[in-house]
N, C-alpha and C. Protein backbone atom coordinates (compact mmCIF):
# COMPACT_ATOMS: atom_id res chain seq x y z
N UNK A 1 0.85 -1.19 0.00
CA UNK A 1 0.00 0.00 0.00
C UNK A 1 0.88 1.24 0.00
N UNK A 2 0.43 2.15 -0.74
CA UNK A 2 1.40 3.48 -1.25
C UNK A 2 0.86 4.31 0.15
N UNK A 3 2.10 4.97 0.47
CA UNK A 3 2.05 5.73 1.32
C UNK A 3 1.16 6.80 1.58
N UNK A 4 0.38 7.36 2.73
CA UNK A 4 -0.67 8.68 2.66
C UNK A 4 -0.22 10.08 2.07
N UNK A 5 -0.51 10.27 1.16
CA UNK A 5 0.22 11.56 0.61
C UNK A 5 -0.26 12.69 1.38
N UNK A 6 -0.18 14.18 0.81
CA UNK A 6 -0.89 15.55 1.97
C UNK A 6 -1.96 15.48 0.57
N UNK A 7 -3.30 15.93 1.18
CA UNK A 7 -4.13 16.62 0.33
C UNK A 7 -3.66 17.98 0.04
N UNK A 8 -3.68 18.17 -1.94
CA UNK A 8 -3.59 19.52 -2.55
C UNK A 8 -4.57 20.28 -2.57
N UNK A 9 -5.75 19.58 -2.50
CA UNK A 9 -7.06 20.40 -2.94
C UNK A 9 -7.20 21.48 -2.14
N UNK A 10 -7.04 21.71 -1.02
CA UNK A 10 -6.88 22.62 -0.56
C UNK A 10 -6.18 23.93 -0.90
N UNK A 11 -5.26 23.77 -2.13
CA UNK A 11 -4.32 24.67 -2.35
C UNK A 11 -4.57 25.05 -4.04
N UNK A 12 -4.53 25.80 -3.83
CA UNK A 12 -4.77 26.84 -5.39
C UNK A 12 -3.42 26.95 -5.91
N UNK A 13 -3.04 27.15 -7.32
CA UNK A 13 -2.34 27.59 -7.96
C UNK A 13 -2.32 28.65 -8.86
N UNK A 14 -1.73 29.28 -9.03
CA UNK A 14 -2.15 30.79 -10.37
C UNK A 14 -0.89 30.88 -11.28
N UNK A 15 -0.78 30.60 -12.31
CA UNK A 15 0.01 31.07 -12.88
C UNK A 15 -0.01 32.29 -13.71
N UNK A 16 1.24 32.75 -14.15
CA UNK A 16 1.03 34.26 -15.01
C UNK A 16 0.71 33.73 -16.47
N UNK A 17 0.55 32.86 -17.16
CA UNK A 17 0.17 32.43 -18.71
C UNK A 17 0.21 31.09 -18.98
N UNK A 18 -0.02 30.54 -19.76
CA UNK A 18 -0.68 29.44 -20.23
C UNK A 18 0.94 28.31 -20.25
N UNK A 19 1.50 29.15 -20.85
CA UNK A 19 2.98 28.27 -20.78
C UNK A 19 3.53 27.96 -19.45
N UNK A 20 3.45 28.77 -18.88
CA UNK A 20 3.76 28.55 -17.04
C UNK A 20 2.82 27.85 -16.60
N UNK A 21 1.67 27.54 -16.66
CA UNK A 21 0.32 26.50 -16.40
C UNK A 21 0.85 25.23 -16.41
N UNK A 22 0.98 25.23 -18.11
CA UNK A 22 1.32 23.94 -18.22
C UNK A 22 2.67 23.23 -17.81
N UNK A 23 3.64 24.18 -17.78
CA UNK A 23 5.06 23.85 -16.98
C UNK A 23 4.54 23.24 -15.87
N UNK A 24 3.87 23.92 -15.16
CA UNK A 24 3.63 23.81 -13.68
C UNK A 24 2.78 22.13 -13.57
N UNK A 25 1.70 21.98 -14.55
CA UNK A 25 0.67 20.76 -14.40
C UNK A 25 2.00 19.84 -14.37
N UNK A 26 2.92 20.34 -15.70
CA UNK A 26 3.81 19.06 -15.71
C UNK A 26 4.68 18.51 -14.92
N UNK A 27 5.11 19.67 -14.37
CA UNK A 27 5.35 19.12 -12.91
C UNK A 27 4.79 18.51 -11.90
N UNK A 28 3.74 18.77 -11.56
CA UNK A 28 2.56 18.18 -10.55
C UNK A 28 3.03 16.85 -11.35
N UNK A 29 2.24 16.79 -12.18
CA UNK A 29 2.09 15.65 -13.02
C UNK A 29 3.77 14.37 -12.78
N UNK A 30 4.48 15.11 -12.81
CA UNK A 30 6.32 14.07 -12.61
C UNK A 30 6.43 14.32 -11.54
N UNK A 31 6.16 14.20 -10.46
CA UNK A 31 5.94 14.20 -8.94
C UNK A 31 5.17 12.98 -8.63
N UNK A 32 3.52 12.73 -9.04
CA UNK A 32 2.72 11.95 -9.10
C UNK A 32 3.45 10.71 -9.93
N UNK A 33 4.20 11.11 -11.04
CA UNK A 33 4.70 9.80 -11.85
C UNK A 33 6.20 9.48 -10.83
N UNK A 34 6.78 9.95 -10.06
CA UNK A 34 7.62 9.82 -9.14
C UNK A 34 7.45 8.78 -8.32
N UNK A 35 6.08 9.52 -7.07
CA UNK A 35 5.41 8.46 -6.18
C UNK A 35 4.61 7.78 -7.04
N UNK A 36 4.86 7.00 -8.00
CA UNK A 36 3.91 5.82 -8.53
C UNK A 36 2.76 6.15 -8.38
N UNK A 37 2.06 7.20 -9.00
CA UNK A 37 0.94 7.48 -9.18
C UNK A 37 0.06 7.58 -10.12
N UNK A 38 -1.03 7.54 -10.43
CA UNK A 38 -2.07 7.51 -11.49
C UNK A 38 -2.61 9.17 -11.73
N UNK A 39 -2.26 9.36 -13.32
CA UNK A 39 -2.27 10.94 -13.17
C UNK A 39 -3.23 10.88 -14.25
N UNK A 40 -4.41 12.14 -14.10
CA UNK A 40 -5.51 11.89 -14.57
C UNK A 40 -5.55 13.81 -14.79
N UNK A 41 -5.90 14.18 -15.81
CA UNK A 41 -5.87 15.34 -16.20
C UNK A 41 -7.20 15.58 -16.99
N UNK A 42 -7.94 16.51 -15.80
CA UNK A 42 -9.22 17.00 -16.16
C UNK A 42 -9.82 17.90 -17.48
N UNK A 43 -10.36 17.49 -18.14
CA UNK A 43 -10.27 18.89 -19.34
C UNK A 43 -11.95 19.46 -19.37
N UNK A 44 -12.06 20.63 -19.66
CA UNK A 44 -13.43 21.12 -19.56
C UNK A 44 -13.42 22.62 -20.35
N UNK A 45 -13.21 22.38 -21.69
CA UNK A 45 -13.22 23.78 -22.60
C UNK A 45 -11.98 24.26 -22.74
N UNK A 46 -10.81 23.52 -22.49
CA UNK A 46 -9.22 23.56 -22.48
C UNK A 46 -9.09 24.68 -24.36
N UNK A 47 -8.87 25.24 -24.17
CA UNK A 47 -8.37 26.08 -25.22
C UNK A 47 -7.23 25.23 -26.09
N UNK A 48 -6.51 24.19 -25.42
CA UNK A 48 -6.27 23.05 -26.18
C UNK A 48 -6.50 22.12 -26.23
N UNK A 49 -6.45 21.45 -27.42
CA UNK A 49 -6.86 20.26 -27.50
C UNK A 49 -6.37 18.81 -26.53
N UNK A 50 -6.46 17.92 -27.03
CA UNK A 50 -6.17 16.65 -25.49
C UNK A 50 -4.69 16.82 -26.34
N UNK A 51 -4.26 16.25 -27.90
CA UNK A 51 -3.35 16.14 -28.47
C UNK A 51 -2.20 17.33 -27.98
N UNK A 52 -2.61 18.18 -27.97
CA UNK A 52 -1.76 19.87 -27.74
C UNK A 52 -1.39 19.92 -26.70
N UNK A 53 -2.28 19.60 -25.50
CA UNK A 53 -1.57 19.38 -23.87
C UNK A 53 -0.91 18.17 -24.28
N UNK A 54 -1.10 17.14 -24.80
CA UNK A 54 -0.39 16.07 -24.70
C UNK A 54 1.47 16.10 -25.08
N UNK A 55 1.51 17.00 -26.03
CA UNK A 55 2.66 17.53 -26.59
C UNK A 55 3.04 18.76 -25.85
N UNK A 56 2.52 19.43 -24.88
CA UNK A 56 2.99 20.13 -23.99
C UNK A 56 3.93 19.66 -22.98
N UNK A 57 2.83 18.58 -22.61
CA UNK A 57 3.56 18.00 -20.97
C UNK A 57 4.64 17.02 -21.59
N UNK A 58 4.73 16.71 -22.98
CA UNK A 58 5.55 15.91 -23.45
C UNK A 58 7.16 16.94 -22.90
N UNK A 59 6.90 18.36 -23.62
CA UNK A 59 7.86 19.17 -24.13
C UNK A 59 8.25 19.47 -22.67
N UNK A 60 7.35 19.42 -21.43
CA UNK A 60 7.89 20.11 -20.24
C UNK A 60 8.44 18.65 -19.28
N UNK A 61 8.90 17.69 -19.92
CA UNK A 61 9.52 16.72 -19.63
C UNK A 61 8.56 15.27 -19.04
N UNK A 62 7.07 15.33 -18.84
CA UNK A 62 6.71 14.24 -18.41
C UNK A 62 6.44 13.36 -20.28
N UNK A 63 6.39 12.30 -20.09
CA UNK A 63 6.13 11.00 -21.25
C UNK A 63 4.99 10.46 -20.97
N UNK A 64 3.60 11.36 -21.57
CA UNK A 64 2.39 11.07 -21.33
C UNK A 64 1.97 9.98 -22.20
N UNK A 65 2.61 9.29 -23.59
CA UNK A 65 2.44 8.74 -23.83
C UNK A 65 3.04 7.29 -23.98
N UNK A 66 4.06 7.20 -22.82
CA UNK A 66 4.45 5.98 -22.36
C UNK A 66 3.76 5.61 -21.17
N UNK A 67 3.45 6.90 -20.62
CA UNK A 67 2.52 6.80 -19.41
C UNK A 67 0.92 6.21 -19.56
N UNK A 68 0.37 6.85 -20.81
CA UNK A 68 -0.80 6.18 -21.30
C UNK A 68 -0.90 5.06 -21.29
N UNK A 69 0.30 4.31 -22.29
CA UNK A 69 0.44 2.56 -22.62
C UNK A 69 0.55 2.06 -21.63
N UNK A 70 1.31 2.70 -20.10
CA UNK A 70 1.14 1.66 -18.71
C UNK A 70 -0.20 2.24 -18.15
N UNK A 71 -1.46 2.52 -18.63
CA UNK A 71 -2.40 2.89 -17.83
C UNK A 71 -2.23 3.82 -16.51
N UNK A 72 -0.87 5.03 -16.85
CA UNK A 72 -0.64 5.88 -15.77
C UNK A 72 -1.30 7.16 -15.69
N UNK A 73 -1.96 7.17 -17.31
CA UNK A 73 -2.16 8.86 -17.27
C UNK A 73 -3.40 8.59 -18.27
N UNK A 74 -4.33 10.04 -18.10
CA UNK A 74 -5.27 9.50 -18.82
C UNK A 74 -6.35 11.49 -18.90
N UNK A 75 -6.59 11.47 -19.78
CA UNK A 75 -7.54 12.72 -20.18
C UNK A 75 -8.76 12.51 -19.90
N UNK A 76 -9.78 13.20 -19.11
CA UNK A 76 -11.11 12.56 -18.98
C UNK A 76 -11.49 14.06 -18.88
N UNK A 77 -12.60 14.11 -20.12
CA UNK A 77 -13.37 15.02 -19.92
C UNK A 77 -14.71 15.50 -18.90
N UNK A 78 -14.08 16.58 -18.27
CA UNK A 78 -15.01 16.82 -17.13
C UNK A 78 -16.87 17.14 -17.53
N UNK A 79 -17.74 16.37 -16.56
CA UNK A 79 -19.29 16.11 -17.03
C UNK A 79 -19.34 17.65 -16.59
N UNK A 80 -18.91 18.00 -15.49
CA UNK A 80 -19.67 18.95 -14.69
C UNK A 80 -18.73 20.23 -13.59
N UNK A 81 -18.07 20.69 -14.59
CA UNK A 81 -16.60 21.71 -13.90
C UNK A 81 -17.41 22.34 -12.86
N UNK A 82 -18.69 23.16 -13.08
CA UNK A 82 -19.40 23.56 -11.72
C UNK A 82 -19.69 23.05 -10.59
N UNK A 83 -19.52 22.00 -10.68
CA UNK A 83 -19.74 21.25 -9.09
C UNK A 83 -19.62 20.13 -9.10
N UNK A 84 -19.06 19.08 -10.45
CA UNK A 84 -19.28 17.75 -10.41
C UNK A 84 -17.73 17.03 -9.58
N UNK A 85 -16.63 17.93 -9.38
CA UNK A 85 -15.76 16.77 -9.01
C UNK A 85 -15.52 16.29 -8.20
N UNK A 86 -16.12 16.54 -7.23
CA UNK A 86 -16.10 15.14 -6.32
C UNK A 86 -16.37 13.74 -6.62
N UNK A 87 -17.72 14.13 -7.18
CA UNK A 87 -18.25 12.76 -8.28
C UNK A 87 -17.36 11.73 -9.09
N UNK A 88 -16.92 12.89 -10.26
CA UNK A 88 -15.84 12.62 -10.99
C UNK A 88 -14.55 11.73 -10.44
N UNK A 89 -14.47 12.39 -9.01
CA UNK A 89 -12.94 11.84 -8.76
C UNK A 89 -13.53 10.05 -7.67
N UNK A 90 -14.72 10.44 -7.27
CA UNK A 90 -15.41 9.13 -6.83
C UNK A 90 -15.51 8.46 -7.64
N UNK A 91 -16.41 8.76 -9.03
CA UNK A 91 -16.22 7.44 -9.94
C UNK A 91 -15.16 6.73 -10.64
N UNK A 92 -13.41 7.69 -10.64
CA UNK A 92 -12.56 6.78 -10.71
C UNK A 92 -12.28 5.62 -9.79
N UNK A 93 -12.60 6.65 -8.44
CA UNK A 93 -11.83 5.56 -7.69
C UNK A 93 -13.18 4.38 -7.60
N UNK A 94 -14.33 4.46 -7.69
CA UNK A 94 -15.18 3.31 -7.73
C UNK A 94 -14.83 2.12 -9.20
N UNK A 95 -14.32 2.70 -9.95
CA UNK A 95 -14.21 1.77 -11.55
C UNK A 95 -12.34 1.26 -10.85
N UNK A 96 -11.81 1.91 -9.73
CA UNK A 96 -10.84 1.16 -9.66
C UNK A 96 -9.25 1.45 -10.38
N UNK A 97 -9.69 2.71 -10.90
CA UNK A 97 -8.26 3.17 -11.60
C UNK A 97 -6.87 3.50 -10.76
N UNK A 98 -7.05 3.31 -9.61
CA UNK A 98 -5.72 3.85 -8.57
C UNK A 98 -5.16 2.24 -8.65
N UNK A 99 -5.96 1.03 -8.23
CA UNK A 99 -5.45 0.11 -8.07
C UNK A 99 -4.22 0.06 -7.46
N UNK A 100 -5.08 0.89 -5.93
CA UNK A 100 -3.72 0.94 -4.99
C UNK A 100 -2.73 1.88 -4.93
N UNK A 101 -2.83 2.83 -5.57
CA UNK A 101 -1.60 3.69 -5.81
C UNK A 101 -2.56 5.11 -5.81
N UNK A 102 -1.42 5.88 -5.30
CA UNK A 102 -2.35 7.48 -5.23
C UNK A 102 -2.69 7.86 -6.27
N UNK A 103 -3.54 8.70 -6.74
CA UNK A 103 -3.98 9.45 -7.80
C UNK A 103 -3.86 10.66 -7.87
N UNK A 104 -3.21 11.08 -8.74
CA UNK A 104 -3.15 13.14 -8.84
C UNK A 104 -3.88 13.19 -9.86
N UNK A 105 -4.57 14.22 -9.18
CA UNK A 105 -5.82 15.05 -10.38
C UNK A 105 -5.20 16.26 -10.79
N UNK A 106 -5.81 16.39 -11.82
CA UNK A 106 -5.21 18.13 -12.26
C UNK A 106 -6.61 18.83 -12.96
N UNK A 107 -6.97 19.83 -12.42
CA UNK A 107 -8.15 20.73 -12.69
C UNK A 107 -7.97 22.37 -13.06
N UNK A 108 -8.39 22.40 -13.74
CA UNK A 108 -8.06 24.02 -13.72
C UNK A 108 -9.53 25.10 -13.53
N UNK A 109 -9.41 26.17 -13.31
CA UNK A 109 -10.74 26.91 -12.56
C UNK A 109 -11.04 27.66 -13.78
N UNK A 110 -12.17 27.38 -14.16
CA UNK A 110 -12.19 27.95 -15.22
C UNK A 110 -13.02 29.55 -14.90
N UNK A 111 -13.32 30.60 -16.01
CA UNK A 111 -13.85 31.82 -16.17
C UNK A 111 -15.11 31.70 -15.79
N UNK A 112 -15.74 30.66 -16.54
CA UNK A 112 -17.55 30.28 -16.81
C UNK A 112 -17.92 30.41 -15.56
N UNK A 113 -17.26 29.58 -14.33
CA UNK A 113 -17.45 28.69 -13.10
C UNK A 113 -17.72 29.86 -12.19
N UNK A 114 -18.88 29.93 -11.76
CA UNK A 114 -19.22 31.09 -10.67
C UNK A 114 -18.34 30.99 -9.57
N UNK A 115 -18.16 32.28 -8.63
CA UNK A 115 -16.64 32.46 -7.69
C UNK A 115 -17.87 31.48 -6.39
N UNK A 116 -18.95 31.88 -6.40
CA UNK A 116 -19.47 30.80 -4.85
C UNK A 116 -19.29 29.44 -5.48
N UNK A 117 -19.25 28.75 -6.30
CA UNK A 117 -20.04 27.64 -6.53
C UNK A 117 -18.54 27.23 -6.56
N UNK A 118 -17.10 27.53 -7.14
CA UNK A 118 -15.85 27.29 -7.12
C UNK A 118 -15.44 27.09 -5.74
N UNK A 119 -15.58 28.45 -5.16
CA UNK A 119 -15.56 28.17 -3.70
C UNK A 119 -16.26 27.07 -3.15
N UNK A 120 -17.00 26.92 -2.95
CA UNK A 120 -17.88 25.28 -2.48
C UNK A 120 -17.45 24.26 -2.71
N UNK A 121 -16.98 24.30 -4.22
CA UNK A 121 -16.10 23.04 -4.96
C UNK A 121 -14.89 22.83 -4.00
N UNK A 122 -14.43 23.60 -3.85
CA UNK A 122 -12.68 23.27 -3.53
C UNK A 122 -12.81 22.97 -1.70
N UNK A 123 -13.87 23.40 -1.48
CA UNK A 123 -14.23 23.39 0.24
C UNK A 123 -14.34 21.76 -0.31
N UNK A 124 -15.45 21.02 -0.94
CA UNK A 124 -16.13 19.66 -0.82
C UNK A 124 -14.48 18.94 -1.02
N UNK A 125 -14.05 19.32 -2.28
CA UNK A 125 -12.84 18.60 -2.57
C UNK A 125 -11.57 18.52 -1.34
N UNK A 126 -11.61 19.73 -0.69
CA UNK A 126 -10.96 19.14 0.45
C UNK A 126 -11.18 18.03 1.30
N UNK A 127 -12.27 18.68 1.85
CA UNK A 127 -12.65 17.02 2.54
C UNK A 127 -12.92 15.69 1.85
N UNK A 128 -13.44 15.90 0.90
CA UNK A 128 -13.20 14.65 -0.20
C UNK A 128 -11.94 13.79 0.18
N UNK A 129 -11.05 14.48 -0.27
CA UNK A 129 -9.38 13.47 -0.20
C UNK A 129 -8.70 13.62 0.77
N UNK A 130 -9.18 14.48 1.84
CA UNK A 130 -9.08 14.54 3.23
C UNK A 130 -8.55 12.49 4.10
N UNK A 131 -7.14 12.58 4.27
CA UNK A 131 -6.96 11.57 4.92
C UNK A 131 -7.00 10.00 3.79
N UNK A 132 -6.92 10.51 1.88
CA UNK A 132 -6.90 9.86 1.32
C UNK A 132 -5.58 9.76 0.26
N UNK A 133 -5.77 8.67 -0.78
CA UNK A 133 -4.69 8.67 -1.68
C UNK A 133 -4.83 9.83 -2.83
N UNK A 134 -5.61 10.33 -2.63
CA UNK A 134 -5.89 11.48 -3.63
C UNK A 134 -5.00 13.16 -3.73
N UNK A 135 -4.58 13.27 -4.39
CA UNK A 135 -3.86 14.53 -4.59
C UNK A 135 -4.26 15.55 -5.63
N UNK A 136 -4.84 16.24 -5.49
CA UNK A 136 -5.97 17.35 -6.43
C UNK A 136 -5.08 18.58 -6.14
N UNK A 137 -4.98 18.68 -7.49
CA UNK A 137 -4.61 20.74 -7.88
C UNK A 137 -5.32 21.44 -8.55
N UNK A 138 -5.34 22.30 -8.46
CA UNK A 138 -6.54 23.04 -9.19
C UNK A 138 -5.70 24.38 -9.38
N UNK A 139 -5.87 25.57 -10.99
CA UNK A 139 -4.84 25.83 -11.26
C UNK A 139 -5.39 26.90 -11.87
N UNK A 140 -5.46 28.22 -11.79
CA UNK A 140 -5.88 29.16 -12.09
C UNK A 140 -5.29 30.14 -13.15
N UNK A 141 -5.78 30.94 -14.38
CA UNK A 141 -4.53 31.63 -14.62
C UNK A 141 -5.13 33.17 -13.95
N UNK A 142 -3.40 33.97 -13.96
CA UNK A 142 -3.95 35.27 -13.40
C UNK A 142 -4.38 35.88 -14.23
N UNK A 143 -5.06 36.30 -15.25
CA UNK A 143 -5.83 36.83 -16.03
C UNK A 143 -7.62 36.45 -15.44
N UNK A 144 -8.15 35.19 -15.24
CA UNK A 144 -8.94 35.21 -14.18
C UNK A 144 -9.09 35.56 -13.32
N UNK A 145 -7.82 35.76 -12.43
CA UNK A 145 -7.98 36.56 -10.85
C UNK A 145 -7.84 37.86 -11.35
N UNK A 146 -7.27 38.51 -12.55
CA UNK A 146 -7.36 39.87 -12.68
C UNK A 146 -9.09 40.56 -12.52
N UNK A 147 -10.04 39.54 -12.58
CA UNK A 147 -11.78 40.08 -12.67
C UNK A 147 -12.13 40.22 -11.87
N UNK A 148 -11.79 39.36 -10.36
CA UNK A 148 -12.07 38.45 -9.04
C UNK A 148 -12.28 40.53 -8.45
N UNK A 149 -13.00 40.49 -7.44
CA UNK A 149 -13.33 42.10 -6.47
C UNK A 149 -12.04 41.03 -5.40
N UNK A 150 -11.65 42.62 -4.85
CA UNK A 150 -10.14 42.44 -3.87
C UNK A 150 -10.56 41.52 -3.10
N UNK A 151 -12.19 41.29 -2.03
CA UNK A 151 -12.92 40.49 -1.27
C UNK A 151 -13.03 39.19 -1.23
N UNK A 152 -13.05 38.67 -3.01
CA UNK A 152 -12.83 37.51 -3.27
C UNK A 152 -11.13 37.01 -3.02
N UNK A 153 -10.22 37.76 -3.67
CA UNK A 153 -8.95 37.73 -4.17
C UNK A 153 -8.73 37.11 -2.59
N UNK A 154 -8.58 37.95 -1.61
CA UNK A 154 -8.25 37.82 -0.13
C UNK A 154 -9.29 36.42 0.36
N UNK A 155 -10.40 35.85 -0.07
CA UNK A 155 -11.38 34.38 0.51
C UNK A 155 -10.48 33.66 -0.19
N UNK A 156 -10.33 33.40 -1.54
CA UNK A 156 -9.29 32.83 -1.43
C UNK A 156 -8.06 32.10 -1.29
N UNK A 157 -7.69 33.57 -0.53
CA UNK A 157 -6.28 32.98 -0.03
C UNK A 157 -6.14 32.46 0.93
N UNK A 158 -7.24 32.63 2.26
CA UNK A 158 -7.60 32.11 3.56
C UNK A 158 -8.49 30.92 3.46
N UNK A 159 -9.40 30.41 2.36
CA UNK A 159 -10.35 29.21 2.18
C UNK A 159 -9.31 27.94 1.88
N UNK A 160 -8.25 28.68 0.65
CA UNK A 160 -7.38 27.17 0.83
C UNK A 160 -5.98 27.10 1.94
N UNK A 161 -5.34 25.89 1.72
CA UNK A 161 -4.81 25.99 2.78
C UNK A 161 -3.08 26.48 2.40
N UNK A 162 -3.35 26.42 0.97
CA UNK A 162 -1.93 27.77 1.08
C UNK A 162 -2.18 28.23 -0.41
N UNK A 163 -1.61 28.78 -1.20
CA UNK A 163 -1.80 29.13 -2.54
C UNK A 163 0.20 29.39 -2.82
N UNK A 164 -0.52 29.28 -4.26
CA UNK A 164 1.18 29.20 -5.34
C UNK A 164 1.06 30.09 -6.59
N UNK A 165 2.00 31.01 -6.62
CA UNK A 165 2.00 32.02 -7.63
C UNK A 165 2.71 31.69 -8.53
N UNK A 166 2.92 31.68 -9.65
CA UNK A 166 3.87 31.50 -10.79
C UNK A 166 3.72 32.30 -11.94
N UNK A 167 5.23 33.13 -11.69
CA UNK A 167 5.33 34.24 -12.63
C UNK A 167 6.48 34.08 -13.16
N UNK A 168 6.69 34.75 -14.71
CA UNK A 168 8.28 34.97 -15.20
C UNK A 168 8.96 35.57 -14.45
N UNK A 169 8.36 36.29 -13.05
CA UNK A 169 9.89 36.71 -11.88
C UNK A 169 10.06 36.14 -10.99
N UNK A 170 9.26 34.96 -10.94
CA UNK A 170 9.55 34.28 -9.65
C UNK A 170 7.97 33.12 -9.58
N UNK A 171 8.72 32.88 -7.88
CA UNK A 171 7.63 31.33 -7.22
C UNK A 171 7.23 31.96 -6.01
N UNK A 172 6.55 32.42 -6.13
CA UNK A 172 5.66 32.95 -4.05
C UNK A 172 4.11 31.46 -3.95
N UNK A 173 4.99 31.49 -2.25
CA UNK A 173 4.05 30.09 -2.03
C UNK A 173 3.71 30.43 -0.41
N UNK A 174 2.66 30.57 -0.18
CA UNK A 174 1.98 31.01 0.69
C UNK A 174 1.51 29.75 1.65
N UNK A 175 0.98 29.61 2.85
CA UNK A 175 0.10 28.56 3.69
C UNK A 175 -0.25 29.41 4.79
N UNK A 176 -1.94 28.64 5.20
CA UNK A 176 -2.62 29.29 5.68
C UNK A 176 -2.09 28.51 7.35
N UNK A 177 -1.98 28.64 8.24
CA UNK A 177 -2.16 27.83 9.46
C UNK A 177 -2.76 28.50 9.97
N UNK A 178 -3.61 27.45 11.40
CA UNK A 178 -4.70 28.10 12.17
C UNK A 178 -3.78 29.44 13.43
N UNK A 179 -4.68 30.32 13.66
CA UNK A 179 -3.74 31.19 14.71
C UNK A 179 -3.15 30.04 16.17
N UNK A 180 -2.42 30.58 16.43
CA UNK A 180 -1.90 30.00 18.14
C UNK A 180 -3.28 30.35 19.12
N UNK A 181 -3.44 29.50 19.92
CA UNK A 181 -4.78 29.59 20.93
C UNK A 181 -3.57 30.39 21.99
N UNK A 182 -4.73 30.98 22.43
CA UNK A 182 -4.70 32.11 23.63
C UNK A 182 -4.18 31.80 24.61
């Protein structure tokens, strides 16, 4: 049995553009192929195609398609980006695709996706993989948070349990911990 990993879902990512996104998934992504994991990459109106990320994460060093042929990695189009993934990530693990081994998800937040109903999502998805083999990222670009009111920007940063910036000047990585009791 593969070791308890930390739940991500809790933690947001933002990158500054689409090329830094996908750097970044691909990383997530060779981390998960590291700890022997089952990497499953959500798509839901992806501005690229499955083929185009596929040759992305190729180019940012993971081998999605050696990974495919061992049943490690896999594209599944999302039913329901507004509120379905919990579901989603339940019905892998009910059909059995971890077969024992952790699973990293990769999601990205899309524009469409209302800011409460996102928020709700990433609350359920915490506890979801809360204390499980599951490892969920969810991945924002900043051109989305450029719309977000300051109110949201700041929920946030306190709802998950740390957030990750990624820009052409740098890596700022934030975590939330509870205050010290009195």
């Amino acid at each position: 049995m593969p070791e308890k990993l930390p739940a991500l879902a809790g933690r947001v990512v933002t990158a500054q553009n689409r090329e830094l996104m996908h750097n970044l998934d691909a990383a997530f992504f060779r981390v998960g192929e590291a700890r022997g994991g089952v990497l499953v990459k959500f798509m839901s109106g992806e501005s690229e195609t499955e083929d185009e990320l596929r040759e992305e994460f190729e180019r940012h060093g993971l081998e999605v398609g050696r990974l495919e042929e061992e049943g490690r990695f896999r594209f599944i189009e999302e039913s329901d980006p507004a509120g379905g993934r919990p579901e989603e990530l339940w019905g892998l693990l009910e059909e059995g695709i971890d077969e024992g081994r952790s699973v990293w998800a990769n999601f990205n937040w899309k524009r469409e996706v209302d800011l409460e109903a996102a928020f709700s999502q990433q609350e359920e998805l915490s506890r979801f993989v809360e204390d499980s083999l599951l490892v969920v990222k969810t991945a924002v670009l900043e051109e989305v948070l450029d719309e977000w009111p300051g109110a949201d920007l700041r929920r946030a940063q306190v709802v998950h349990s740390g957030t990750i910036w990624l820009s052409e000047s740098g890596l700022s990585l934030s975590r939330v911990t509870p205050p010290p009791s009195a």
